[in-house]
N, C-alpha and C. Protein backbone atom coordinates (compact mmCIF):
# COMPACT_ATOMS: atom_id res chain seq x y z
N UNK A 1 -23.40 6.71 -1.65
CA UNK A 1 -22.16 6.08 -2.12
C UNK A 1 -20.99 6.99 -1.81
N UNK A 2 -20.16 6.31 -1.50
CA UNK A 2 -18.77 7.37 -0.80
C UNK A 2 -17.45 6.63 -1.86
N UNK A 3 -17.12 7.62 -2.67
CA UNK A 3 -15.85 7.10 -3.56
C UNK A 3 -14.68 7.68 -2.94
N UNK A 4 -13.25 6.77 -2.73
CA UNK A 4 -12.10 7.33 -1.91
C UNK A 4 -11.27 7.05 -3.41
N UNK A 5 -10.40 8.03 -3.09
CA UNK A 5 -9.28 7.76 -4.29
C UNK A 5 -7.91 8.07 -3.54
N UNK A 6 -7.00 7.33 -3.94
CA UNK A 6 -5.43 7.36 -3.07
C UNK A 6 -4.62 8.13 -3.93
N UNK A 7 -3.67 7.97 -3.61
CA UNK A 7 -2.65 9.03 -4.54
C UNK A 7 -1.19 8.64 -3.18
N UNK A 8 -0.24 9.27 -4.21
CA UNK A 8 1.66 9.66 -3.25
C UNK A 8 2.19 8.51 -3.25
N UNK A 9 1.65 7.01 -3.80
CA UNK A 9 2.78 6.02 -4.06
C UNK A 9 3.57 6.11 -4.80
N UNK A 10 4.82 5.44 -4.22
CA UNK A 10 5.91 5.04 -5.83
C UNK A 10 7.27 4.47 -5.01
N UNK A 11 7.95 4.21 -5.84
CA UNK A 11 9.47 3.79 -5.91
C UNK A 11 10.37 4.42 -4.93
N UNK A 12 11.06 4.16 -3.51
CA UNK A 12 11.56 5.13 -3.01
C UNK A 12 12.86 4.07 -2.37
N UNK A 13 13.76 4.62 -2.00
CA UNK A 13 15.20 3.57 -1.18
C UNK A 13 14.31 3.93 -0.05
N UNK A 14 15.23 2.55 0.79
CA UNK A 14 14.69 2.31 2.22
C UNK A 14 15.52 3.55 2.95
N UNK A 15 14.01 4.18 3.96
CA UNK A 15 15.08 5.08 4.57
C UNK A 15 14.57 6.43 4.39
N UNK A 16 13.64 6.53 3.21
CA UNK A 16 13.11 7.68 2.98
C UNK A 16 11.36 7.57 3.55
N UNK A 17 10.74 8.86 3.21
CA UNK A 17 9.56 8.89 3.96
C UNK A 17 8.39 9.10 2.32
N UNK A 18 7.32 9.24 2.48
CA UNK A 18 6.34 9.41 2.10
C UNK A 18 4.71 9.64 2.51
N UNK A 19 4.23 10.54 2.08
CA UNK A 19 3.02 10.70 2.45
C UNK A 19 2.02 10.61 1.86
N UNK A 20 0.76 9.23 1.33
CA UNK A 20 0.00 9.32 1.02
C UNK A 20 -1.49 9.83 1.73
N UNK A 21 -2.67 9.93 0.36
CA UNK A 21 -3.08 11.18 0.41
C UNK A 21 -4.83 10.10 -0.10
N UNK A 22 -5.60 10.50 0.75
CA UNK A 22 -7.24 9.78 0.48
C UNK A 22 -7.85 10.78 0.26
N UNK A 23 -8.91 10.79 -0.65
CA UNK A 23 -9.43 12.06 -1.16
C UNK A 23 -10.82 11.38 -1.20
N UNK A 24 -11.46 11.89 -0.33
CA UNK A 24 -13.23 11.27 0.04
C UNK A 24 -14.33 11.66 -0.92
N UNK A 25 -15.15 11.40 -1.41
CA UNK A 25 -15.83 12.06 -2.44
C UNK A 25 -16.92 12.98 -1.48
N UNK A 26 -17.06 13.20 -0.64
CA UNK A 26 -18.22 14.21 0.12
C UNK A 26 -17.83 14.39 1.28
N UNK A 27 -17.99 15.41 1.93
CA UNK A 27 -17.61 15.30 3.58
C UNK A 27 -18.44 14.37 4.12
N UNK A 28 -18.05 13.63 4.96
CA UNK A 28 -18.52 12.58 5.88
C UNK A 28 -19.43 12.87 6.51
N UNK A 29 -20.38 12.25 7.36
CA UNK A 29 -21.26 11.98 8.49
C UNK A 29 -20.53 11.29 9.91
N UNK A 30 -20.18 12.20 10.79
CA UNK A 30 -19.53 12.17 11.82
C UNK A 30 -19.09 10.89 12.64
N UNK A 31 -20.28 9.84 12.03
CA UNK A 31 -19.71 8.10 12.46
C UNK A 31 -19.04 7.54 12.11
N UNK A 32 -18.55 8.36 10.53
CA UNK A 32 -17.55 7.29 9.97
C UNK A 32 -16.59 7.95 10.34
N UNK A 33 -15.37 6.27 9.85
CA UNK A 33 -14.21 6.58 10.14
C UNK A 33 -13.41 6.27 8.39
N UNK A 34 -12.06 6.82 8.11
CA UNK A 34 -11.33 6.25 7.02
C UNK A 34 -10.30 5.73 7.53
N UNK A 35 -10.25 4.80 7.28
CA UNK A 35 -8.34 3.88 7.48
C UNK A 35 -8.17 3.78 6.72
N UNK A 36 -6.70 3.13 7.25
CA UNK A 36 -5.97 2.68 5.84
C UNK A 36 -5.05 1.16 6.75
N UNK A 37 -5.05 0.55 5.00
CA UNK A 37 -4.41 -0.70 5.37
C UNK A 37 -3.54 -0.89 4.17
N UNK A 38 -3.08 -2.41 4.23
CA UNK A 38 -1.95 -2.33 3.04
C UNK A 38 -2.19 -4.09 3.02
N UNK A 39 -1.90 -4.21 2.02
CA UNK A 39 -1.39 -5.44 1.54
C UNK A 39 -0.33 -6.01 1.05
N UNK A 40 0.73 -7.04 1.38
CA UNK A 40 1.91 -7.13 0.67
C UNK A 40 1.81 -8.30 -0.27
N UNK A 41 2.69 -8.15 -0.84
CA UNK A 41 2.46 -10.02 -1.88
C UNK A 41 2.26 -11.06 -1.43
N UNK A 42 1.27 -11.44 -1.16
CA UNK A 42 1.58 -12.84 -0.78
C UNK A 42 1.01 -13.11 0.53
N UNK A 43 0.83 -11.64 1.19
CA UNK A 43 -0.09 -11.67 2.47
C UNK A 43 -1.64 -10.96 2.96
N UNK A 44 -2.18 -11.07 3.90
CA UNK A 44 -3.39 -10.40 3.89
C UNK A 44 -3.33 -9.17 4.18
N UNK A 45 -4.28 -8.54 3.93
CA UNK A 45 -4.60 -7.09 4.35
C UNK A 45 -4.81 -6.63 5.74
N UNK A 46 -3.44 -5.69 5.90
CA UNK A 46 -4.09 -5.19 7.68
C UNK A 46 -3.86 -4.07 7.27
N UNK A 47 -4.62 -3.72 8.77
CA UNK A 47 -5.26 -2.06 9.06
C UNK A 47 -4.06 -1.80 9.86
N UNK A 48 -3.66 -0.29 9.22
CA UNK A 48 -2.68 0.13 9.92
C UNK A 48 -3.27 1.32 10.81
N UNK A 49 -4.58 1.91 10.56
CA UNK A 49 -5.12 2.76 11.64
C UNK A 49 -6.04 3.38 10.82
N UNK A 50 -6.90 4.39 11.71
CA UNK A 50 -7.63 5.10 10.97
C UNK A 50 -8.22 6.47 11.44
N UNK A 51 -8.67 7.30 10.65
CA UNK A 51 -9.20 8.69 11.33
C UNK A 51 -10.54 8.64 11.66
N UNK A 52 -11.06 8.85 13.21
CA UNK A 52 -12.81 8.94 13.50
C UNK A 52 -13.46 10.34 12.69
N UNK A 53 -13.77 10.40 11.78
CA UNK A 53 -14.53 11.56 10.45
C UNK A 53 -15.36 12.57 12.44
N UNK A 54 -15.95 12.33 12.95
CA UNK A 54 -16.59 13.06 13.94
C UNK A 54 -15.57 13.89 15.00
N UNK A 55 -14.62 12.38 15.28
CA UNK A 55 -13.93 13.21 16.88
C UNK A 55 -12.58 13.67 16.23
N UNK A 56 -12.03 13.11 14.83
CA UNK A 56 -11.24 14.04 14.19
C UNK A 56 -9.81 13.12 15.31
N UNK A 57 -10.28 12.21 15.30
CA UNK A 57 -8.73 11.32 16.20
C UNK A 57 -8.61 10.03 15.17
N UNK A 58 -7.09 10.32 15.27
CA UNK A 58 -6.44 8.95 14.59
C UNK A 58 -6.31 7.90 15.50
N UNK A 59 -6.77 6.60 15.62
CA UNK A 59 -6.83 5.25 16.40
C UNK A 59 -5.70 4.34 15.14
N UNK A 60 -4.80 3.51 16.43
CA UNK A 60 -4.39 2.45 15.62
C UNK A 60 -4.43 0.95 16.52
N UNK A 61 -5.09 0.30 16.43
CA UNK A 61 -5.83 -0.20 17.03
C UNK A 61 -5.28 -2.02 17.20
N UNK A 62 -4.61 -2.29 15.90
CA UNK A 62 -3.62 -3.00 16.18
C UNK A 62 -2.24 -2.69 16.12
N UNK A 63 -1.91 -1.94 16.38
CA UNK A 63 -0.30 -1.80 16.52
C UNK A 63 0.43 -2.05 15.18
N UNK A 64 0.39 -2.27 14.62
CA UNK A 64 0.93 -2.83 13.21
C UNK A 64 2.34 -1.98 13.37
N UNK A 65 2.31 -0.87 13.45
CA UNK A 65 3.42 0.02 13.27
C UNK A 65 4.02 0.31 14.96
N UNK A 66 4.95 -0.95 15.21
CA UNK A 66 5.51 -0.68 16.62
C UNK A 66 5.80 0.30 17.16
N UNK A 67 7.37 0.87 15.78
CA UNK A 67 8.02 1.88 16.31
C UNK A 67 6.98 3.40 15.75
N UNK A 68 6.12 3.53 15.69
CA UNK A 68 5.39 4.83 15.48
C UNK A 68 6.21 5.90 14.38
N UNK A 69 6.00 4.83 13.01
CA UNK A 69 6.53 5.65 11.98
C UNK A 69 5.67 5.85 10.90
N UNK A 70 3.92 5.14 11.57
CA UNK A 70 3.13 6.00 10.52
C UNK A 70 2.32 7.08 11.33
N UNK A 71 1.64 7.87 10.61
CA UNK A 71 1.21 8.93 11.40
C UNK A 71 -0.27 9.06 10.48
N UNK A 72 -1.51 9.09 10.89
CA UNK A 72 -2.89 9.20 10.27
C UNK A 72 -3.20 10.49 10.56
N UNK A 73 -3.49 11.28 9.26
CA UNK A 73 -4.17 12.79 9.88
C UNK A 73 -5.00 13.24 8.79
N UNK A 74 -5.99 14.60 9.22
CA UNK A 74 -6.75 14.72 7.98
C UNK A 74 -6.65 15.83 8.14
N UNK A 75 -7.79 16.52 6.49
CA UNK A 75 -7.71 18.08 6.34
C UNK A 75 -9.32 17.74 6.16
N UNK A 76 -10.24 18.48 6.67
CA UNK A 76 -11.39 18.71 6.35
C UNK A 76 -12.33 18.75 5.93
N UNK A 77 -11.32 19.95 5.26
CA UNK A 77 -11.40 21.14 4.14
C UNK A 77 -11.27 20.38 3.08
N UNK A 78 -10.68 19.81 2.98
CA UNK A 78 -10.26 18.74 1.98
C UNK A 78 -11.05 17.61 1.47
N UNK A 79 -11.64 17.41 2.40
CA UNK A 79 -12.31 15.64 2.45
C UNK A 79 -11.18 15.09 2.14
N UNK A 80 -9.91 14.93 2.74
CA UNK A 80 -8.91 14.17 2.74
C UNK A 80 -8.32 13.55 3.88
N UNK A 81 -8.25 12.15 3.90
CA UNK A 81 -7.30 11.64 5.20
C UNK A 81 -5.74 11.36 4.49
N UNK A 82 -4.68 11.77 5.27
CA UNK A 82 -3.41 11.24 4.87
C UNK A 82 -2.68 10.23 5.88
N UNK A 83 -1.37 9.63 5.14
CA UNK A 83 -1.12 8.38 6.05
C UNK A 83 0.29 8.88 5.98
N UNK A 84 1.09 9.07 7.01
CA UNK A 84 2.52 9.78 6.57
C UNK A 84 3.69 8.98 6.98
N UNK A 85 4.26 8.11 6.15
CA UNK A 85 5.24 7.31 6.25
C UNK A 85 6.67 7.26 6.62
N UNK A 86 7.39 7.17 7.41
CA UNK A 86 9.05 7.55 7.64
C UNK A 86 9.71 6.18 7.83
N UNK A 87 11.14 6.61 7.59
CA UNK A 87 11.99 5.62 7.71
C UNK A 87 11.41 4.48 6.93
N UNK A 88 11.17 4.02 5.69
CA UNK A 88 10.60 2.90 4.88
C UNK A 88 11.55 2.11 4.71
N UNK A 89 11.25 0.70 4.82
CA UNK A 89 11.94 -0.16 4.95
C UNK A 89 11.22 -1.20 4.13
N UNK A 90 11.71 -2.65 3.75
CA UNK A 90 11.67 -3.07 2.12
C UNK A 90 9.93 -3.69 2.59
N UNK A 91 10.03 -4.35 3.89
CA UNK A 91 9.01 -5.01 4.34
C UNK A 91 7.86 -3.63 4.50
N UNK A 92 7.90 -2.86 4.36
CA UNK A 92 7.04 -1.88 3.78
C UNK A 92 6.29 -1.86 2.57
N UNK A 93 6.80 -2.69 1.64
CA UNK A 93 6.25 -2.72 0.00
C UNK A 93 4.75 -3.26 0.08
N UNK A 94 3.67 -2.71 -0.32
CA UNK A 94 2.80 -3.16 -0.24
C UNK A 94 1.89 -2.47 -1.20
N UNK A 95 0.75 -2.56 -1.45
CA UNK A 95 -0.56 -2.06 -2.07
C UNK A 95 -1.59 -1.12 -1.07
N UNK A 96 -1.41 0.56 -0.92
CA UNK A 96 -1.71 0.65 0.08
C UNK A 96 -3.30 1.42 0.01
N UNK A 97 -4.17 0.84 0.72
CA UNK A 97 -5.70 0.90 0.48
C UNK A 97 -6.07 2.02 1.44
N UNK A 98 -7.32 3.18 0.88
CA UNK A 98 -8.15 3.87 2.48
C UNK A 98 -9.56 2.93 1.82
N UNK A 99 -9.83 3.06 3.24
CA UNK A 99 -11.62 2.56 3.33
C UNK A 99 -12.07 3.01 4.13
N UNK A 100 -13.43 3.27 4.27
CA UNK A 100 -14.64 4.02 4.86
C UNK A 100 -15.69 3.09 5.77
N UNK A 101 -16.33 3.77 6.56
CA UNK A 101 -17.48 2.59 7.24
C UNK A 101 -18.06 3.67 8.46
N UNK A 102 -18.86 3.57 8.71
CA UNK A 102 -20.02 4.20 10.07
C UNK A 102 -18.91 2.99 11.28
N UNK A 103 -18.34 3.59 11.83
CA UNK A 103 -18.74 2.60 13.40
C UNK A 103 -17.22 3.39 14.15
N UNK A 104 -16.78 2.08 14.44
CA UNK A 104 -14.99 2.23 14.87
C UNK A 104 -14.32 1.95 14.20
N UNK A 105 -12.85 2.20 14.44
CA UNK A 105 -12.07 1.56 13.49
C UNK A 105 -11.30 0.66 13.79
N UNK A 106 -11.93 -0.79 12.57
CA UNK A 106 -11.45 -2.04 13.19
C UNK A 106 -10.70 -2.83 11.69
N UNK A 107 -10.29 -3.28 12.37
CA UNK A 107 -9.54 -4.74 10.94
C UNK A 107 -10.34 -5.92 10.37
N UNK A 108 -11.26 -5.74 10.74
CA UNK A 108 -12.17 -6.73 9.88
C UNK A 108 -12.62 -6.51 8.34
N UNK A 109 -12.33 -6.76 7.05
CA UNK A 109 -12.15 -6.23 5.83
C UNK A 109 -13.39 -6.19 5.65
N UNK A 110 -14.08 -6.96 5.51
CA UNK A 110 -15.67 -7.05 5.43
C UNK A 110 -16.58 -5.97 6.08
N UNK A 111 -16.07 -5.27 7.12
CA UNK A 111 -16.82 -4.19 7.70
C UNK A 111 -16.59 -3.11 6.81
N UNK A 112 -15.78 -3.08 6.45
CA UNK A 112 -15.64 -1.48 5.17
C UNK A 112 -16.22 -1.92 3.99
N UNK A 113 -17.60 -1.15 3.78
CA UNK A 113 -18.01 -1.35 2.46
C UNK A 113 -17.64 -0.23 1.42
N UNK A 114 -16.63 0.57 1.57
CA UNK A 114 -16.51 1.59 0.62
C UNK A 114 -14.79 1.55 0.54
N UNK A 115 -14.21 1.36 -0.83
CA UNK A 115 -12.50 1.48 -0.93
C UNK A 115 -11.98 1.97 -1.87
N UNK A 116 -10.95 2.79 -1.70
CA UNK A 116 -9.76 2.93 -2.86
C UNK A 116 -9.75 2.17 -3.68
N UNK A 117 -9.43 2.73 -5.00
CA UNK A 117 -8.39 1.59 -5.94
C UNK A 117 -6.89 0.97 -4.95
N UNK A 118 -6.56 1.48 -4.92
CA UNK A 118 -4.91 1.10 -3.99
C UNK A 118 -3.74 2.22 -4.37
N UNK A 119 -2.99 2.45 -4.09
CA UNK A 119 -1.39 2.97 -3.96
C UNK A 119 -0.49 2.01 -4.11
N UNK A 120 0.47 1.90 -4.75
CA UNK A 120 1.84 0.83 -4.81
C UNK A 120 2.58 1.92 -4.20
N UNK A 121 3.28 0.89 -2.89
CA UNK A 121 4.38 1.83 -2.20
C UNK A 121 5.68 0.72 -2.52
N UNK A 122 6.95 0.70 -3.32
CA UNK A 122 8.20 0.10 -3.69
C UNK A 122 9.07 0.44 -2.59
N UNK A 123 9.32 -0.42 -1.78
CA UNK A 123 11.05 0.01 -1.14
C UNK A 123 11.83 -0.22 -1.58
N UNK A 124 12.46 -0.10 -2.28
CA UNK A 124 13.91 -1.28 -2.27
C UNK A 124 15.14 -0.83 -1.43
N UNK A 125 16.42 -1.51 -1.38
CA UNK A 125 17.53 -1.46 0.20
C UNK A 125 18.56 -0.72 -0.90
């Protein structure tokens, strides 16, 4: 069983940055990967990218983030992946999830059997 816990949401004006923070319960087995995705009100959950736990590379695999203002990275040492946010903007507000899985990292919700509680990330203008 692999427990992730999130952390670094909250309330911020559009415009500022933030960096949330996944905290893995064991170091990994080199197949998996952790992403992260988000959910907003009212819409479904996408994957905004994720870290390969083995080759130690961040993939984002649908583009979600055009202009390249999130950034996926990890510490180790840590059993932590982080997701590092800039320039936030309101359409940013969302519920923001890591999840775990053996394979690649893909957007299919059903393939991650292991998740966060969530993060609330607030923009307002």
């Amino acid at each position: 069983q692999v427990y992730l816990v999130e952390s670094g949401g909250g309330s911020v004006q559009t415009g500022a940055s933030l960096r949330l923070a996944c905290v893995v319960s064991q170091a990994l087995d080199p197949r998996y990967n952790v992403a992260w995705f988000r959910q907003a009100p009212g819409k479904e959950r996408d994957l905004i990218g994720g870290l390969r736990w083995g080759g130690r590379i961040a993939e984002y695999p649908d583009n979600v983030d055009e202009e390249g203002r999130f950034t996926i990275s990890g510490d180790y040492d840590k059993n932590t992946v982080y997701l590092r946010m800039e320039s936030l903007q309101p359409d940013d507000t969302a519920i923001y999830y890591c999840a775990a899985r053996t394979g690649i990292v893909r957007s299919i919700i059903s393939d991650y059997p292991y998740w966060g509680q969530g993060t609330q990330v607030t923009v307002s203008s």
